[in-house]
C-alpha atoms as a PDB file:
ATOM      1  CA  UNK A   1    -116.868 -27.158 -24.051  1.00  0.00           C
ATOM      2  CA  UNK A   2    -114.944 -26.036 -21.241  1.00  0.00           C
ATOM      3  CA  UNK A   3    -116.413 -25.350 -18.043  1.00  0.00           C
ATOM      4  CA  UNK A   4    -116.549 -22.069 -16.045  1.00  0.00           C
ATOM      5  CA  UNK A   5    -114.531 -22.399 -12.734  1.00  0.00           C
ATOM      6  CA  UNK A   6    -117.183 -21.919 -10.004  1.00  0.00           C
ATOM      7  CA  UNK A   7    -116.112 -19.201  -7.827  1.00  0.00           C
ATOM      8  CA  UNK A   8    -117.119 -20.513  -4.477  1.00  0.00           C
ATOM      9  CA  UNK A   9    -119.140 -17.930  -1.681  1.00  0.00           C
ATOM     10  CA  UNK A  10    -120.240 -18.598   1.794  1.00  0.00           C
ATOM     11  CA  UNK A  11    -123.513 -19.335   0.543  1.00  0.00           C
ATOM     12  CA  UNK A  12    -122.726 -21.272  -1.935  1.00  0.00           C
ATOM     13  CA  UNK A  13    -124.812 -24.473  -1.649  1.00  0.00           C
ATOM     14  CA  UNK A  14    -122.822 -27.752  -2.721  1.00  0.00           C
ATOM     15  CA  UNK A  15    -124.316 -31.592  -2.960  1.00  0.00           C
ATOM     16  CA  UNK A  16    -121.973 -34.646  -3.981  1.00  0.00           C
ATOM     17  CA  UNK A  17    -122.186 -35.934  -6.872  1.00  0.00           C
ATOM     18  CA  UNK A  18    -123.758 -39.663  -7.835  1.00  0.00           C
ATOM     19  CA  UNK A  19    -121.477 -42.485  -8.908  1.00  0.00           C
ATOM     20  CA  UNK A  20    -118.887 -42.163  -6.553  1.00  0.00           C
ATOM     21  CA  UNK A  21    -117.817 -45.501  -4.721  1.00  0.00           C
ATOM     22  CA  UNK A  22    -116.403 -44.363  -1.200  1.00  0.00           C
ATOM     23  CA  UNK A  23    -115.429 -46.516   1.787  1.00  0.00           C
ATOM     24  CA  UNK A  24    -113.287 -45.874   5.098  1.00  0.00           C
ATOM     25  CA  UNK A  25    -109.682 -46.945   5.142  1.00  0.00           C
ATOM     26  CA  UNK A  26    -107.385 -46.616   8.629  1.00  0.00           C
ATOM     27  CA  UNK A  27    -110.292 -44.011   9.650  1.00  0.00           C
ATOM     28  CA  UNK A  28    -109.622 -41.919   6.085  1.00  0.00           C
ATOM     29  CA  UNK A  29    -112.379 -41.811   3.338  1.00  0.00           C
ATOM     30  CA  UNK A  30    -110.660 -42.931  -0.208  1.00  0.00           C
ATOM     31  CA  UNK A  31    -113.121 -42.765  -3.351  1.00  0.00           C
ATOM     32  CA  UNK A  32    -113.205 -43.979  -6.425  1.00  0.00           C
ATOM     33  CA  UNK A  33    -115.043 -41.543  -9.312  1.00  0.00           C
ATOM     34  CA  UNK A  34    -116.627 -44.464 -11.761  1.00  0.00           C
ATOM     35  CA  UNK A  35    -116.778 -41.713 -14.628  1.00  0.00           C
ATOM     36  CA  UNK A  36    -113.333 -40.683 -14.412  1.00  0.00           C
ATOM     37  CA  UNK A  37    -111.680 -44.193 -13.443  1.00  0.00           C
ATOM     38  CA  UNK A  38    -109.867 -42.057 -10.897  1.00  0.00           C
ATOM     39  CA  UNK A  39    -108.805 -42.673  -7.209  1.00  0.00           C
ATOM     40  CA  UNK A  40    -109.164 -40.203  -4.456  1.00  0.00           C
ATOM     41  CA  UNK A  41    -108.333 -40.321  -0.677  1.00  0.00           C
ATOM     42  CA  UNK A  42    -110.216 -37.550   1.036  1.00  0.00           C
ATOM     43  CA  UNK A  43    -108.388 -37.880   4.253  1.00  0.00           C
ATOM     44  CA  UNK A  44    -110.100 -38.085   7.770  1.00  0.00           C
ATOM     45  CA  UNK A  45    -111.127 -34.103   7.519  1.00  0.00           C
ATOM     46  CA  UNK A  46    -111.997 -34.850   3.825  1.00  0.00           C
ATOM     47  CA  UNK A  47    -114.227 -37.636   4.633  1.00  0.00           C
ATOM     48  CA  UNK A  48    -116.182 -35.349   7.177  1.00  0.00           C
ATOM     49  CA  UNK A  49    -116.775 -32.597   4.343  1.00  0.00           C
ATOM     50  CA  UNK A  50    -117.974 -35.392   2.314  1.00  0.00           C
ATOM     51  CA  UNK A  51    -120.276 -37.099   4.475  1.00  0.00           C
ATOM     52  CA  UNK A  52    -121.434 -33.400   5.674  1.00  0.00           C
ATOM     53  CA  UNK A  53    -122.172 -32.762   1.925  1.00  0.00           C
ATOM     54  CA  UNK A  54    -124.742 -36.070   1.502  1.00  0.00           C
ATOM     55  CA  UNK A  55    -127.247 -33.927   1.338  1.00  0.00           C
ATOM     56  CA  UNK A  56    -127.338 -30.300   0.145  1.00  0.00           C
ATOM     57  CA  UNK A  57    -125.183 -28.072   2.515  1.00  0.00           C
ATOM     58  CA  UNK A  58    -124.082 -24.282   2.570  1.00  0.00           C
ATOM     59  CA  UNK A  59    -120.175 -23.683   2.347  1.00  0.00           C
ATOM     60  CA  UNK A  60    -120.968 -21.723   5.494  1.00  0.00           C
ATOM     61  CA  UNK A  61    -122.798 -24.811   7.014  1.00  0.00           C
ATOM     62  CA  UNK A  62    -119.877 -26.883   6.167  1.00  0.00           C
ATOM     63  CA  UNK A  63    -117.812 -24.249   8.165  1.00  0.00           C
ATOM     64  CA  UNK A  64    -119.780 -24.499  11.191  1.00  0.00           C
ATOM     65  CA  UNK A  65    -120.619 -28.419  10.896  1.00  0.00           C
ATOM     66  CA  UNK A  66    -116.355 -28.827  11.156  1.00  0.00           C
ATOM     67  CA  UNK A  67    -115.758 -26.577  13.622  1.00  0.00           C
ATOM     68  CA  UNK A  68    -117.982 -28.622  16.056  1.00  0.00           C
ATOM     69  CA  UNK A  69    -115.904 -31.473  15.032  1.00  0.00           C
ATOM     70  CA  UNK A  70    -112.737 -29.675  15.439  1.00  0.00           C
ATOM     71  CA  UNK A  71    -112.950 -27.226  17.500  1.00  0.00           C
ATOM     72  CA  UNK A  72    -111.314 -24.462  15.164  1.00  0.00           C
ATOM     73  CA  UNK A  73    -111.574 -20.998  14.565  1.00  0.00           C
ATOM     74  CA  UNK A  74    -113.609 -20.106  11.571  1.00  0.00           C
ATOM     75  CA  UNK A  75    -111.283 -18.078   9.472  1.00  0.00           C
ATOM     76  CA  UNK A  76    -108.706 -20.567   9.326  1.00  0.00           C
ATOM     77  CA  UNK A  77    -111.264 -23.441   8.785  1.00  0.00           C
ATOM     78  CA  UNK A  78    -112.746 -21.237   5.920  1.00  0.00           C
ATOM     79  CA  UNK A  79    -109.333 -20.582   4.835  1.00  0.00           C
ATOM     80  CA  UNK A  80    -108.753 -24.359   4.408  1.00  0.00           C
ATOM     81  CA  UNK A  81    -111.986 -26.117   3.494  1.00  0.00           C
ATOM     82  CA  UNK A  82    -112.687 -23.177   0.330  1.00  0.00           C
ATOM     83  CA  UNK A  83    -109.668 -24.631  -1.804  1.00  0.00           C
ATOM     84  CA  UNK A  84    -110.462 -28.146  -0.570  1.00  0.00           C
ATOM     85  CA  UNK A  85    -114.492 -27.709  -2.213  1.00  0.00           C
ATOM     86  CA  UNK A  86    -112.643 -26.141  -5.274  1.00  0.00           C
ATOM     87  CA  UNK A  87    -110.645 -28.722  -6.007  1.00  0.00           C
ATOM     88  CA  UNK A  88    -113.474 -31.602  -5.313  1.00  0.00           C
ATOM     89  CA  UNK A  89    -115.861 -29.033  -7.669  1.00  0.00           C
ATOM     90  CA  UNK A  90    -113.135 -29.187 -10.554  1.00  0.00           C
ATOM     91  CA  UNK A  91    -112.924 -33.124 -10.446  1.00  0.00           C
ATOM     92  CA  UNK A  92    -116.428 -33.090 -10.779  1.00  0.00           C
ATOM     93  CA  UNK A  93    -117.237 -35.138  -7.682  1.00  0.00           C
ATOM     94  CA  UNK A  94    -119.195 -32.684  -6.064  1.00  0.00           C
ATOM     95  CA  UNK A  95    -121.587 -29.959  -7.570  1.00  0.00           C
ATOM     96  CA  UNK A  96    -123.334 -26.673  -7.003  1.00  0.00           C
ATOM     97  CA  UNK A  97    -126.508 -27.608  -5.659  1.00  0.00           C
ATOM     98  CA  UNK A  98    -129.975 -26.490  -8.308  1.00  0.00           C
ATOM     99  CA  UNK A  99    -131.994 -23.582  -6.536  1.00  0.00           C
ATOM    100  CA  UNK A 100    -135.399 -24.533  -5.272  1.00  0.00           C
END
């Protein structure tokens, strides 16, 4: 069965997925997926998304959360981090968060 790209909003609400073995290299996240056998560095702004998304988080509230961090404006933040969650959503290592 092949699954339907999720088409990611503002208020999209997105959670990590379990089974994922992550740990900080030179100040970068890298993670290993145990399902896929795969490897994954996340980079530095990477590993803030992730750690931002340990519990359920808005892609808005992602937004925000990095441009505290960063100081950066949020169109071009936006801009980056939306590809960035679509790509983590297609390797299945993070998910869209249930309702309620």
């Amino acid at each position: 069965m092949v699954k339907k790209a999720e088409i990611l909003s503002i208020d999209t609400v997105l959670v990590q997925c379990e089974g994922n073995i992550v740990s900080d290299m030179d100040g970068e996240k890298v993670m290993l997926s145990i399902q896929q056998g795969k490897y994954f560095n996340l980079g530095q702004v990477g590993g803030d998304i992730w750690s931002i998304i340990s519990t359920p988080r808005s892609v808005k509230e992602i937004i925000e959360s990095l441009q505290q961090i960063y100081e950066i404006d949020a169109d071009i933040c936006e801009q980056d981090v939306i590809p960035f969650l679509q790509s983590l959503l297609k390797e299945d290592l993070i998910r869209v968060a249930d309702a309620g």
